[in-house]
Protein backbone atom coordinates (compact mmCIF):
# COMPACT_ATOMS: atom_id res chain seq x y z
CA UNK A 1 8.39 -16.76 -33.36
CA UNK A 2 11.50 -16.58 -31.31
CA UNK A 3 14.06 -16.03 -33.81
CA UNK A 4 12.74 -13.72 -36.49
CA UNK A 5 12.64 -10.30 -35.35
CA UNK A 6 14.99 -9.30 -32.71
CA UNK A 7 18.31 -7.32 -33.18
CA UNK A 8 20.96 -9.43 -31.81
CA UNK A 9 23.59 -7.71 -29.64
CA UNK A 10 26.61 -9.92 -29.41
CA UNK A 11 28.85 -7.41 -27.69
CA UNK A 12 29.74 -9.38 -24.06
CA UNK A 13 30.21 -5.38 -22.37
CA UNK A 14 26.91 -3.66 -24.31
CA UNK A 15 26.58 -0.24 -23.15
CA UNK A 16 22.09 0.18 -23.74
CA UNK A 17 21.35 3.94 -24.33
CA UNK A 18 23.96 5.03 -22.00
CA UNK A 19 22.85 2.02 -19.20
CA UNK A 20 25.91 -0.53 -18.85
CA UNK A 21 24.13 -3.95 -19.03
CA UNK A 22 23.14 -5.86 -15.41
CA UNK A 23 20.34 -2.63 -15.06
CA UNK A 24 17.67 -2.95 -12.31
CA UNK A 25 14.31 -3.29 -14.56
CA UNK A 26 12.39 -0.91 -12.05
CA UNK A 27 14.26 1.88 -13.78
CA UNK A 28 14.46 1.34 -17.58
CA UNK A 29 12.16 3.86 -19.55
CA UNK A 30 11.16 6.11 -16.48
CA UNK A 31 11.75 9.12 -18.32
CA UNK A 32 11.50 8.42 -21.52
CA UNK A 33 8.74 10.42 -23.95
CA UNK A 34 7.17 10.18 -27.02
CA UNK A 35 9.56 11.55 -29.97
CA UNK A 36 7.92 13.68 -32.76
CA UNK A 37 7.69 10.97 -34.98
CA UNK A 38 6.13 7.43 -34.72
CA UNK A 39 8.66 5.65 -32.50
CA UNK A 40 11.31 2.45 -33.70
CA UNK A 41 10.00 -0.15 -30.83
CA UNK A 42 12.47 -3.05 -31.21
CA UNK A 43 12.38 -6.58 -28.87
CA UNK A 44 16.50 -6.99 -28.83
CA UNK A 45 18.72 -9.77 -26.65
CA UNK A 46 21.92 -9.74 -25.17
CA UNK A 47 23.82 -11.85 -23.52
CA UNK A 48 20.97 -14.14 -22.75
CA UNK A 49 18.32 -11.43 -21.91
CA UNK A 50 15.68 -9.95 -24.04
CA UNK A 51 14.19 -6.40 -23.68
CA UNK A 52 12.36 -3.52 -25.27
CA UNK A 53 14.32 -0.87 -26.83
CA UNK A 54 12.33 2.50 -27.97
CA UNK A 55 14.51 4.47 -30.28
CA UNK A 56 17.53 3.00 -29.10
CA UNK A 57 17.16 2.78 -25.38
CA UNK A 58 15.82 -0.09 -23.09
CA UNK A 59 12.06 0.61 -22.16
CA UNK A 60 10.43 -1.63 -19.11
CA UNK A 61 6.97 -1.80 -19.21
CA UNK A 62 5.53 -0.25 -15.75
CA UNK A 63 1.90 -0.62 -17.38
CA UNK A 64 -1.42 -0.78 -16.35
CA UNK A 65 -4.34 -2.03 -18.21
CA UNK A 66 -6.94 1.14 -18.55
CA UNK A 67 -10.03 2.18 -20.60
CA UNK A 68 -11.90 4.71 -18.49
CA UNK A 69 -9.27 5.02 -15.69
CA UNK A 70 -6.86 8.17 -15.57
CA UNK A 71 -3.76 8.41 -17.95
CA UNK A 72 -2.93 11.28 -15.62
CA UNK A 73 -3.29 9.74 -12.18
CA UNK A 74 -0.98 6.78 -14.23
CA UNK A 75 1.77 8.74 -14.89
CA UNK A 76 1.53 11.03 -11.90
CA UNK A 77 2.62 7.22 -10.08
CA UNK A 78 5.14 6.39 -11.84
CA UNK A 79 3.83 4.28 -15.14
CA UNK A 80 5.11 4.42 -18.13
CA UNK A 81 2.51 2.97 -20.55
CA UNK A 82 -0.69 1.45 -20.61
CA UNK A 83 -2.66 -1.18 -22.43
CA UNK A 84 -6.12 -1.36 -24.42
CA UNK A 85 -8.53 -4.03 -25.32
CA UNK A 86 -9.37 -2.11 -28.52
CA UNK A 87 -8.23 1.02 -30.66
CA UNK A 88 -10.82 3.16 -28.52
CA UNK A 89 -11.93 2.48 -25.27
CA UNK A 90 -15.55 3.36 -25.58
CA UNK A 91 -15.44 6.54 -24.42
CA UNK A 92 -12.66 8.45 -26.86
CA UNK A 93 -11.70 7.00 -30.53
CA UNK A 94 -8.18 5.71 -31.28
CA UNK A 95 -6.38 9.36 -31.86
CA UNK A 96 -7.92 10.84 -28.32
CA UNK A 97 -6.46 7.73 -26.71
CA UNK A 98 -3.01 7.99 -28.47
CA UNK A 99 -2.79 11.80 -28.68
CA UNK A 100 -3.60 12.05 -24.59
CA UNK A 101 -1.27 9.32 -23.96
CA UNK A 102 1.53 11.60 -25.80
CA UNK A 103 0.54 14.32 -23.80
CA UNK A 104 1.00 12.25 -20.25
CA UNK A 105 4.82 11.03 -21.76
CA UNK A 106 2.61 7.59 -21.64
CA UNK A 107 3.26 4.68 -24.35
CA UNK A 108 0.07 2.72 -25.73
CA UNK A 109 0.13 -0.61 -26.08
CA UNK A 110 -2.85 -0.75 -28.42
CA UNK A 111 -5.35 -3.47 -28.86
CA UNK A 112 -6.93 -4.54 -31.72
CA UNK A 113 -10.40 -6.19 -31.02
CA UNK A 114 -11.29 -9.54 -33.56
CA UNK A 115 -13.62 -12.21 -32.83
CA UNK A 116 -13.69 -14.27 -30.45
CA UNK A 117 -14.75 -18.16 -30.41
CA UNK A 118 -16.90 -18.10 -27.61
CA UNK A 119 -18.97 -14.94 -28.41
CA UNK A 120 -19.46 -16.94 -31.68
CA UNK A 121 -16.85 -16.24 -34.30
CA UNK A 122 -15.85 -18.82 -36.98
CA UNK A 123 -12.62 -19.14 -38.05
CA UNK A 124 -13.26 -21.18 -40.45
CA UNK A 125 -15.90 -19.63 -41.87
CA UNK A 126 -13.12 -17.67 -44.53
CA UNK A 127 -15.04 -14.83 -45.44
CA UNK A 128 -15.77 -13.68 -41.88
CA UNK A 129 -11.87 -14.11 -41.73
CA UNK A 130 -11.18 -11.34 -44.50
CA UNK A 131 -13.66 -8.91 -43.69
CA UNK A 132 -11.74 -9.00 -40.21
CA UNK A 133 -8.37 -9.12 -41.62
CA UNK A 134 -9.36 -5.71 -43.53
CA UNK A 135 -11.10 -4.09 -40.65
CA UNK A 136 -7.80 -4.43 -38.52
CA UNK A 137 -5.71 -3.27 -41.41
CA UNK A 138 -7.58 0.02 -41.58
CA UNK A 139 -7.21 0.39 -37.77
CA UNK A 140 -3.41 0.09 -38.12
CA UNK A 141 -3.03 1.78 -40.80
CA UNK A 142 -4.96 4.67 -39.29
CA UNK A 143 -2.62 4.94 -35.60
CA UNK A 144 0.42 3.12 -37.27
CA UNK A 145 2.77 6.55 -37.63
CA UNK A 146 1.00 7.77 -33.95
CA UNK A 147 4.34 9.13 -31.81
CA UNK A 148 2.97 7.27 -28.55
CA UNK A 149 2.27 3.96 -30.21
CA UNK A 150 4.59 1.34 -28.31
CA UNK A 151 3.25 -2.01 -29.86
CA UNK A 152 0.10 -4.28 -31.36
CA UNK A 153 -1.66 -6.70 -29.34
CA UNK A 154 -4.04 -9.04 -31.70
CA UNK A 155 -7.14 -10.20 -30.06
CA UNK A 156 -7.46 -10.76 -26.11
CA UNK A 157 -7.57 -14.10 -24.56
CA UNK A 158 -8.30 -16.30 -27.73
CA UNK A 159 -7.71 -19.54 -26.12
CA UNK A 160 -10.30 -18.81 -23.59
CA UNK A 161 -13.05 -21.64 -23.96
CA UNK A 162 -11.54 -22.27 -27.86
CA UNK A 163 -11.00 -24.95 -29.53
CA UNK A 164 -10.50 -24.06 -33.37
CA UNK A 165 -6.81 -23.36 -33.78
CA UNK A 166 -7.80 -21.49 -37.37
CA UNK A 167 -7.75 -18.48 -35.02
CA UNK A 168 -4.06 -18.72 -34.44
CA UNK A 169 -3.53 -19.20 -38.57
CA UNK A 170 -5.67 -15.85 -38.55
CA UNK A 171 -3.10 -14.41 -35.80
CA UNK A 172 -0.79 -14.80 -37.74
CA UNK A 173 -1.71 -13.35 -41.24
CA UNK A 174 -2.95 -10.09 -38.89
CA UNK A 175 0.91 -9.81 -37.67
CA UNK A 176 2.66 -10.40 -41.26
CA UNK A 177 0.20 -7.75 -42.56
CA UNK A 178 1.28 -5.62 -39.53
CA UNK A 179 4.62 -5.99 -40.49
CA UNK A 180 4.55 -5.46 -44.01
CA UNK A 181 2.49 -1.60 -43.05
CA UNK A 182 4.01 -1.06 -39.93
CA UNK A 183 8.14 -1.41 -39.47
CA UNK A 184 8.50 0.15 -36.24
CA UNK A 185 6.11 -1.68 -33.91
CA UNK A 186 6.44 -5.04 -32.63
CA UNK A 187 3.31 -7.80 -32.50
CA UNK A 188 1.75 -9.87 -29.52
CA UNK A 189 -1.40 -12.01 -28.67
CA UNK A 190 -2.55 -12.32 -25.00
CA UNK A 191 -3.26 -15.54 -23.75
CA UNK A 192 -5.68 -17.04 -20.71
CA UNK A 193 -3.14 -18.46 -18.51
CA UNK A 194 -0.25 -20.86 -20.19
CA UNK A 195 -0.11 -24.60 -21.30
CA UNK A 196 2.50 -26.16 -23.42
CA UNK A 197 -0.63 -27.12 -26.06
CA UNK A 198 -1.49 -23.63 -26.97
CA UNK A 199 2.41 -22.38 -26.99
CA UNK A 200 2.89 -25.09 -29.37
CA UNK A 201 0.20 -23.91 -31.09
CA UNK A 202 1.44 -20.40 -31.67
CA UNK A 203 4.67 -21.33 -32.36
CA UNK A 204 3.27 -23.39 -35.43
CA UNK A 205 0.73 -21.00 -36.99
CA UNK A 206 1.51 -17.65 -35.13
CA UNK A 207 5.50 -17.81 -35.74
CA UNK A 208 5.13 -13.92 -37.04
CA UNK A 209 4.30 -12.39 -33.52
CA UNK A 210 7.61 -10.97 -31.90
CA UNK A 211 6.99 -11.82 -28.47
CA UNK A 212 3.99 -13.98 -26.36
CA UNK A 213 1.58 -12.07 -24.13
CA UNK A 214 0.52 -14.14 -20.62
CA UNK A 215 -2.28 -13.46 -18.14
CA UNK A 216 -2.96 -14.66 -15.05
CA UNK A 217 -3.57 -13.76 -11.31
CA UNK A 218 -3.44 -16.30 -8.23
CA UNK A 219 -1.45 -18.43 -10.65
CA UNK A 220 0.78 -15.81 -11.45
CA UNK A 221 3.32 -17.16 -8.75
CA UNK A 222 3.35 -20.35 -10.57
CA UNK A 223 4.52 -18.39 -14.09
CA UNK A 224 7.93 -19.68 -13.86
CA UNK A 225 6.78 -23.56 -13.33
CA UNK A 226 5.03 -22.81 -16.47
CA UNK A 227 6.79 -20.98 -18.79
CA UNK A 228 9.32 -24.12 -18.02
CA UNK A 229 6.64 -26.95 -18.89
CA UNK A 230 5.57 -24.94 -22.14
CA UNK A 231 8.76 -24.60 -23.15
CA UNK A 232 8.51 -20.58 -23.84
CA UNK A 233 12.21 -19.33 -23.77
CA UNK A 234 11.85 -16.38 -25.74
CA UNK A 235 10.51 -12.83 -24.84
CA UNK A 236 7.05 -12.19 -22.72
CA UNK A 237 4.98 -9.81 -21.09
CA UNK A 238 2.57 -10.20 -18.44
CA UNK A 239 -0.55 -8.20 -20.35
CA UNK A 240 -2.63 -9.21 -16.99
CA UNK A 241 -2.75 -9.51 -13.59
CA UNK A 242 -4.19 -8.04 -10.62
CA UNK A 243 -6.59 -9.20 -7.91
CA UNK A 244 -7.30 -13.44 -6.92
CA UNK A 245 -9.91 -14.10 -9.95
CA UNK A 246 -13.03 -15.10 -8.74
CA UNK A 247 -12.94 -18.38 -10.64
CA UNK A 248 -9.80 -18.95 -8.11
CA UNK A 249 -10.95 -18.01 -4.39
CA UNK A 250 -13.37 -20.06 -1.90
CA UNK A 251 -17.37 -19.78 -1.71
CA UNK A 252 -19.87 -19.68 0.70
CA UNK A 253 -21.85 -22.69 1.35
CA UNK A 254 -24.69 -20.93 -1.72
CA UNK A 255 -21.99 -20.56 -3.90
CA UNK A 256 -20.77 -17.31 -3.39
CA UNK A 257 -17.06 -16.06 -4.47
CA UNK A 258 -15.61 -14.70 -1.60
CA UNK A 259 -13.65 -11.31 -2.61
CA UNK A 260 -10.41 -10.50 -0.46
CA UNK A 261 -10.53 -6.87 0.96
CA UNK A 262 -8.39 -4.00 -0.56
CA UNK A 263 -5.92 -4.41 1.98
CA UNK A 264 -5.55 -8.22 1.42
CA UNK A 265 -5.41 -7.53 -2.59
CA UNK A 266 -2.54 -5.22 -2.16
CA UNK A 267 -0.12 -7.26 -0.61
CA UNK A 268 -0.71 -10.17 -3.01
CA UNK A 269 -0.18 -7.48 -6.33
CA UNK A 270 3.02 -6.86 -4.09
CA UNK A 271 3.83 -10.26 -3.59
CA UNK A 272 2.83 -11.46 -7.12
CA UNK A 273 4.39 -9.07 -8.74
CA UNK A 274 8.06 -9.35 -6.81
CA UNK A 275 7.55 -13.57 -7.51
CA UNK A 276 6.91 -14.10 -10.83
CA UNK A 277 7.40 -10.43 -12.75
CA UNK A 278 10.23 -7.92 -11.74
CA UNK A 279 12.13 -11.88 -10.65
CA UNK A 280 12.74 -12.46 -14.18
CA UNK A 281 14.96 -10.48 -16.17
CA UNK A 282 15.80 -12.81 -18.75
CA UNK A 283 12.26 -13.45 -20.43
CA UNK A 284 10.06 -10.72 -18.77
CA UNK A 285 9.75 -7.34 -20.32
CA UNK A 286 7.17 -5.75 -18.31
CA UNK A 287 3.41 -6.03 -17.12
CA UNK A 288 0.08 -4.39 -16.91
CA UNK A 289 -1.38 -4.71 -13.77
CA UNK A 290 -5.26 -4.78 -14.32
CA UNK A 291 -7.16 -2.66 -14.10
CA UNK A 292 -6.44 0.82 -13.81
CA UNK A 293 -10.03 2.27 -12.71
CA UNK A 294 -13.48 1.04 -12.23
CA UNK A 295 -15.44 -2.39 -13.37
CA UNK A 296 -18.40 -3.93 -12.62
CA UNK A 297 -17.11 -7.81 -12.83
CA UNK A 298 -18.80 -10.26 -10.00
CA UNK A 299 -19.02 -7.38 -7.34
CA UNK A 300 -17.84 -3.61 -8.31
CA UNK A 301 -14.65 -3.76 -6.24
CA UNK A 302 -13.46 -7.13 -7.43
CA UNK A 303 -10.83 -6.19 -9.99
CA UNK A 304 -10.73 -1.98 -9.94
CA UNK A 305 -7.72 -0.36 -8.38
CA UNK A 306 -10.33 2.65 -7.60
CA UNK A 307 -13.54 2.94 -6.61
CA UNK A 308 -16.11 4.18 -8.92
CA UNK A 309 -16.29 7.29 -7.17
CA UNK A 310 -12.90 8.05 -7.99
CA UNK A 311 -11.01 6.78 -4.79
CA UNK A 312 -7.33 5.57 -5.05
CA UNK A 313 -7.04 1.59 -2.99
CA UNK A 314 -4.19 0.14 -1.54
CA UNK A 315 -2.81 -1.33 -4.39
CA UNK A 316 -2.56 1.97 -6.31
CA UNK A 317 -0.09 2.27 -3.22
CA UNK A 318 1.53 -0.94 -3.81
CA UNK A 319 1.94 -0.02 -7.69
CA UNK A 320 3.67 3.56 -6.98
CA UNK A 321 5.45 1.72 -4.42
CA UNK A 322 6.69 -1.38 -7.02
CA UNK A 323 7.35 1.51 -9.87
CA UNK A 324 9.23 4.30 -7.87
CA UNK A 325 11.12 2.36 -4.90
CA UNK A 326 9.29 4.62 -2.59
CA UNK A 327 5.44 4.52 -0.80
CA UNK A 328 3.09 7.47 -1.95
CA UNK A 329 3.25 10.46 0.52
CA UNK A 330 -0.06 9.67 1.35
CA UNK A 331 -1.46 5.73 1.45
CA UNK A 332 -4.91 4.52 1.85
CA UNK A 333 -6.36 3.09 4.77
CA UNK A 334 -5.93 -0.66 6.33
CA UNK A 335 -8.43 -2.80 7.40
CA UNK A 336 -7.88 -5.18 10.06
CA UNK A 337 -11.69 -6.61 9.64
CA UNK A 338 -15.23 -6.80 9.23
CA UNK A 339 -18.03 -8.50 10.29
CA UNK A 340 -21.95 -8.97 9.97
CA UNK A 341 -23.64 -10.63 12.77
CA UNK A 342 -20.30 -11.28 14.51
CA UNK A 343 -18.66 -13.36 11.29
CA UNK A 344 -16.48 -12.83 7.97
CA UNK A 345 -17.27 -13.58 5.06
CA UNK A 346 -15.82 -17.30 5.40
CA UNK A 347 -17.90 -18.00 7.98
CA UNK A 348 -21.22 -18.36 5.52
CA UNK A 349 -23.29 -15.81 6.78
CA UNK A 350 -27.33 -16.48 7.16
CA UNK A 351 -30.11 -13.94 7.91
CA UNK A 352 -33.75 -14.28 8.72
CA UNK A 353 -35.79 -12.20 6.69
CA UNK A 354 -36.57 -8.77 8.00
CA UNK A 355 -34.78 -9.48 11.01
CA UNK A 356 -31.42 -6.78 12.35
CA UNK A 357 -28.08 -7.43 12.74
CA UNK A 358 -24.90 -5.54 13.91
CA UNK A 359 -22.33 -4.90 11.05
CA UNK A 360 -18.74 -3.23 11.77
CA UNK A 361 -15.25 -2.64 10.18
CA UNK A 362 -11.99 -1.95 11.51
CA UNK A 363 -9.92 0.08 9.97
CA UNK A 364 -7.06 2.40 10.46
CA UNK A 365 -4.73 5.16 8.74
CA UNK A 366 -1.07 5.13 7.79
CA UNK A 367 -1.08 9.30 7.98
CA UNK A 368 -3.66 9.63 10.53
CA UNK A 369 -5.67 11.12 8.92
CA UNK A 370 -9.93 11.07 10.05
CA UNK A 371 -11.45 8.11 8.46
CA UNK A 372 -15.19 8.58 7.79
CA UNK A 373 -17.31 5.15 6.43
CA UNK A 374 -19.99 4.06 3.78
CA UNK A 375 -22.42 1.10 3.76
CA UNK A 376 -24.43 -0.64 1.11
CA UNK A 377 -26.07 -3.69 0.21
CA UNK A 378 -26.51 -5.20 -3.39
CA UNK A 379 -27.99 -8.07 -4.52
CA UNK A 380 -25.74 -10.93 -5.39
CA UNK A 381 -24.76 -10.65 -9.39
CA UNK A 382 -26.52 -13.02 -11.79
CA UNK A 383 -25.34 -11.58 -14.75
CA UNK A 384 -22.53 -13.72 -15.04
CA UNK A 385 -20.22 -13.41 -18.18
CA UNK A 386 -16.64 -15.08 -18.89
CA UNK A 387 -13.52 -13.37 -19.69
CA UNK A 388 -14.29 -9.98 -18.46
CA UNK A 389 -17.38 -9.35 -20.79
CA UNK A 390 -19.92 -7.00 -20.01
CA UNK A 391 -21.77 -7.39 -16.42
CA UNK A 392 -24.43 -5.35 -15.39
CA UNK A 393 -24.07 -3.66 -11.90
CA UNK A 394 -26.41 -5.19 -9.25
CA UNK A 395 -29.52 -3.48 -7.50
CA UNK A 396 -29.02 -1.83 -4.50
CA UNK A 397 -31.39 -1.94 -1.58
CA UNK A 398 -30.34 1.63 0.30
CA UNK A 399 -33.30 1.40 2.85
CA UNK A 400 -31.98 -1.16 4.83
CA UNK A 401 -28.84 0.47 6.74
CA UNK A 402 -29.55 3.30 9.72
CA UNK A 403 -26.74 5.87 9.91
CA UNK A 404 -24.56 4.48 7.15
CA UNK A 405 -21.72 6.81 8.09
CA UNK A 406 -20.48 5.11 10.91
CA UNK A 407 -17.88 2.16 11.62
CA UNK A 408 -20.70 -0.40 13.30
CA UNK A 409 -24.13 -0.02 11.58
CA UNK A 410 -27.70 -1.56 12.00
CA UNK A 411 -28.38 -3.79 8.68
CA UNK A 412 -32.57 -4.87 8.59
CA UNK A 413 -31.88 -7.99 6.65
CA UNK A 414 -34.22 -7.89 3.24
CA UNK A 415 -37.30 -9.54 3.66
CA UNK A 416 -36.80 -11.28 0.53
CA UNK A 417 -34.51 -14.45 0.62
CA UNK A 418 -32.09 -15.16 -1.40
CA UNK A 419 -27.93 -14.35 -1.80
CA UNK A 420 -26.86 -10.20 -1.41
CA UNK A 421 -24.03 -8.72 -0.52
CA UNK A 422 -22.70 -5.99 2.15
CA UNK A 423 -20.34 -3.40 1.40
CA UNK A 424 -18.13 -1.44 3.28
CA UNK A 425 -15.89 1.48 2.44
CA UNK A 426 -13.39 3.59 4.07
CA UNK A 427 -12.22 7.33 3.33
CA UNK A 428 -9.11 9.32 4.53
CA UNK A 429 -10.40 12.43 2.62
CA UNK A 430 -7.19 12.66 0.85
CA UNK A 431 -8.77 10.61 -2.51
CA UNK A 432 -7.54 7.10 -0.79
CA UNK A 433 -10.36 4.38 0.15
CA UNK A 434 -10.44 0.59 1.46
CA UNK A 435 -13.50 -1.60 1.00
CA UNK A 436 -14.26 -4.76 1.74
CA UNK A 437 -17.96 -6.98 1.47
CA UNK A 438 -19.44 -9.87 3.06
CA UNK A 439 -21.99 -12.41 1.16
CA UNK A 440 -24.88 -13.39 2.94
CA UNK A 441 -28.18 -15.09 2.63
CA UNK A 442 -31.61 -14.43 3.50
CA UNK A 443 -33.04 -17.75 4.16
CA UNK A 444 -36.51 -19.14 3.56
CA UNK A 445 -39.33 -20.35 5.71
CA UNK A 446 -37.79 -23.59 5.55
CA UNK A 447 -33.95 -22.24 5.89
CA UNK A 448 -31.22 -23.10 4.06
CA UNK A 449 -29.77 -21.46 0.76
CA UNK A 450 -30.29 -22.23 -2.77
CA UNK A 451 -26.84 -22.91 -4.70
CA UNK A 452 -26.10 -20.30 -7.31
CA UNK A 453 -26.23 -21.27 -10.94
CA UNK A 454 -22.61 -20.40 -12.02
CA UNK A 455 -20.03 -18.28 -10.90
């Protein structure tokens, strides 16, 4: 996998499309757009260092992952290309996606959905295998020659709760095909974090894919550590990362993930992103920060850079910031707190049924601008998925907040027990928000809190 594909530049004083070599990484491909034709995306090395090259000129990926979200409000910040999880992201088909993405001077890193073990696929069940294997070739076939095209990612997370390593011998016959129809666009498979099993995997059975794909969050700052104990020294990009997974933060004494507030989240996409990505210029040829919009995935805030109504947080901020070497003329606003019944969210948070408590956030404004505030409660999730699957949004109970446009509100605790949620929001009227929710629990005659299932 390491040594098949790239162009080798052996020059000691290469000159890169008009760039003398030792270039800052924040600046490659800022104003590059798509030609008229389907672009020559190359992974090259010099002197020690890989990176992209479209049509001749070094291209760092300043990327987001999107479906729904705005190509426009992407570009308008300073990114440069965006990923998919499929050739159409449920809303517009392939073309739309690619043709849009022309029009924004936006590259597509474009996914192409196969099976997965864990939602049931069999890779060793051979003709399931084919019928795939033809499926994707039509796909590529179809967007192949598309001018905004920047590269193939196979699949999404493969390794996640996998064991047959078929699927990586099925990787690989997907990126030789690719290769065979498809000159001008380099091949990659995302994986769930990174252990020296699976790389050895892939570079057994998947030795066709140009470069490896990682994601991760907390454990982003630990990248390096790992990249070092699986032995990856060729080319990477981060195809993930974002907010503290739930799977990685503390819970409530129910079993409740507790979700850092957008002002929290923003400094660790700053702090992650300075550690483990824009650090290395040797391996590291860009990221996606995820996600670029709205998802419902534990809570509806969890792993959106915007609310669902639209609203920019403060890590769209920290993104523009990251990409341009300046802040936004305008930045969202910071919270300092908030509390139900005098606690945070660490503090496990109990409520008698019926009964009213005081709720109130702290928050203030960068620009000064007037802050006005939104409330709501939701019932804790239980539709639970893995890997970032489908989740349905939970109910919420509006009834149970008087004057929900203020900073301190009256909550009525439901007189149902069980685990919910309160949510707070903040609005500069300029299209920035923050938000931040506390988990509580309605106890029982008896008191006490039943454990959730899974989380």
């Amino acid at each position: 996998m390491q040594n098949k594909r790239y162009t080798l530049l052996l020059a000691r004083n290469v000159v890169l499309g008009g760039l003398a070599w030792g270039f800052d990484a924040t600046v490659i491909g800022a104003e590059l757009k798509p030609c008229q034709g389907p672009a020559k995306v190359e992974v090259r090395q010099a002197e020690g260092r890989y990176f992209l090259c479209v049509n001749g000129q070094p291209f760092y990926i300043k990327g987001a992952g999107l479906a729904s979200g705005s190509q426009e409000m992407l570009a308008e910040h300073g990114g440069n290309s965006f990923r998919t999880w499929g050739t159409g992201n449920g809303r517009q088909g392939g073309q739309q996606v690619l043709d849009r993405a022309r029009t924004n001077g936006l590259y597509v890193a474009m996914g192409l959905a196969i099976g997965r073990e864990r939602n049931g696929f069999d890779y060793n069940d051979k003709a399931a295998v084919a019928r795939q294997f033809e499926q994707v070739r039509a796909q590529v076939l179809r967007y192949k020659d598309h001018p905004a095209l920047l590269l193939w990612i196979i699949g999404n997370e493969l390794n996640l709760s996998a064991r047959n390593p078929n699927v990586w011998n099925a990787v690989n016959e997907l990126s030789k095909m690719i290769h065979q129809v498809d000159p001008n666009h380099p091949t990659t498979t995302p994986l769930a974090g990174l252990s020296k099993d699976c790389v050895r995997e892939l570079k057994t059975r998947a030795p066709d894919l140009d470069l490896l794909s990682i994601q991760m969050y907390a454990d982003l700052l630990n990248l390096p550590r790992h990249l070092q104990e699986a032995g990856w020294e060729g080319p990477y990009i981060v195809t993930e990362w974002g907010a503290t997974g739930h799977w990685e933060v503390g819970k409530t004494d129910w079993g409740a993930p507790l979700e850092n507030d957008s002002t929290t989240k923003a400094e660790f996409y700053r702090k992650r992103f300075e550690a483990a990505i824009r650090s290395d210029q040797t391996q590291c040829l860009g990221s996606y920060v995820f996600l670029w919009g709205h998802k419902q995935e534990r809570t509806p805030t969890w792993y959106g850079m915007f609310l669902e109504s639209g609203e920019e947080t403060a890590t769209v901020d920290v993104l523009h910031y990251l990409w341009n070497g300046a802040w936004p003329a305008n930045r969202s606003p910071r919270l300092q707190g908030a509390w139900l019944d005098r606690k945070t969210a660490q503090e496990n948070v109990h409520l008698k049924p019926g009964q009213t408590y005081t709720a109130r956030v702290l928050a203030s404004d960068p620009d000064r601008d007037p802050l006005t505030y939104a409330w709501e409660v939701m019932e804790e999730s239980a539709d639970l998925k893995e890997g970032g699957d489908f989740e349905s949004t939970p109910r919420c109970l509006p009834a149970l907040i008087k004057d929900p446009k203020q900073s301190e509100i009256a909550l009525q605790a439901p007189t149902k027990p069980g685990a919910y949620r309160l949510f707070a929001y903040v609005f500069d009227g300029q299209g920035h928000a923050a938000h931040a929710n506390i988990p509580f629990y309605v106890d029982g005659p008896a008191g006490g809190a039943s454990k959730i299932a899974s989380q």
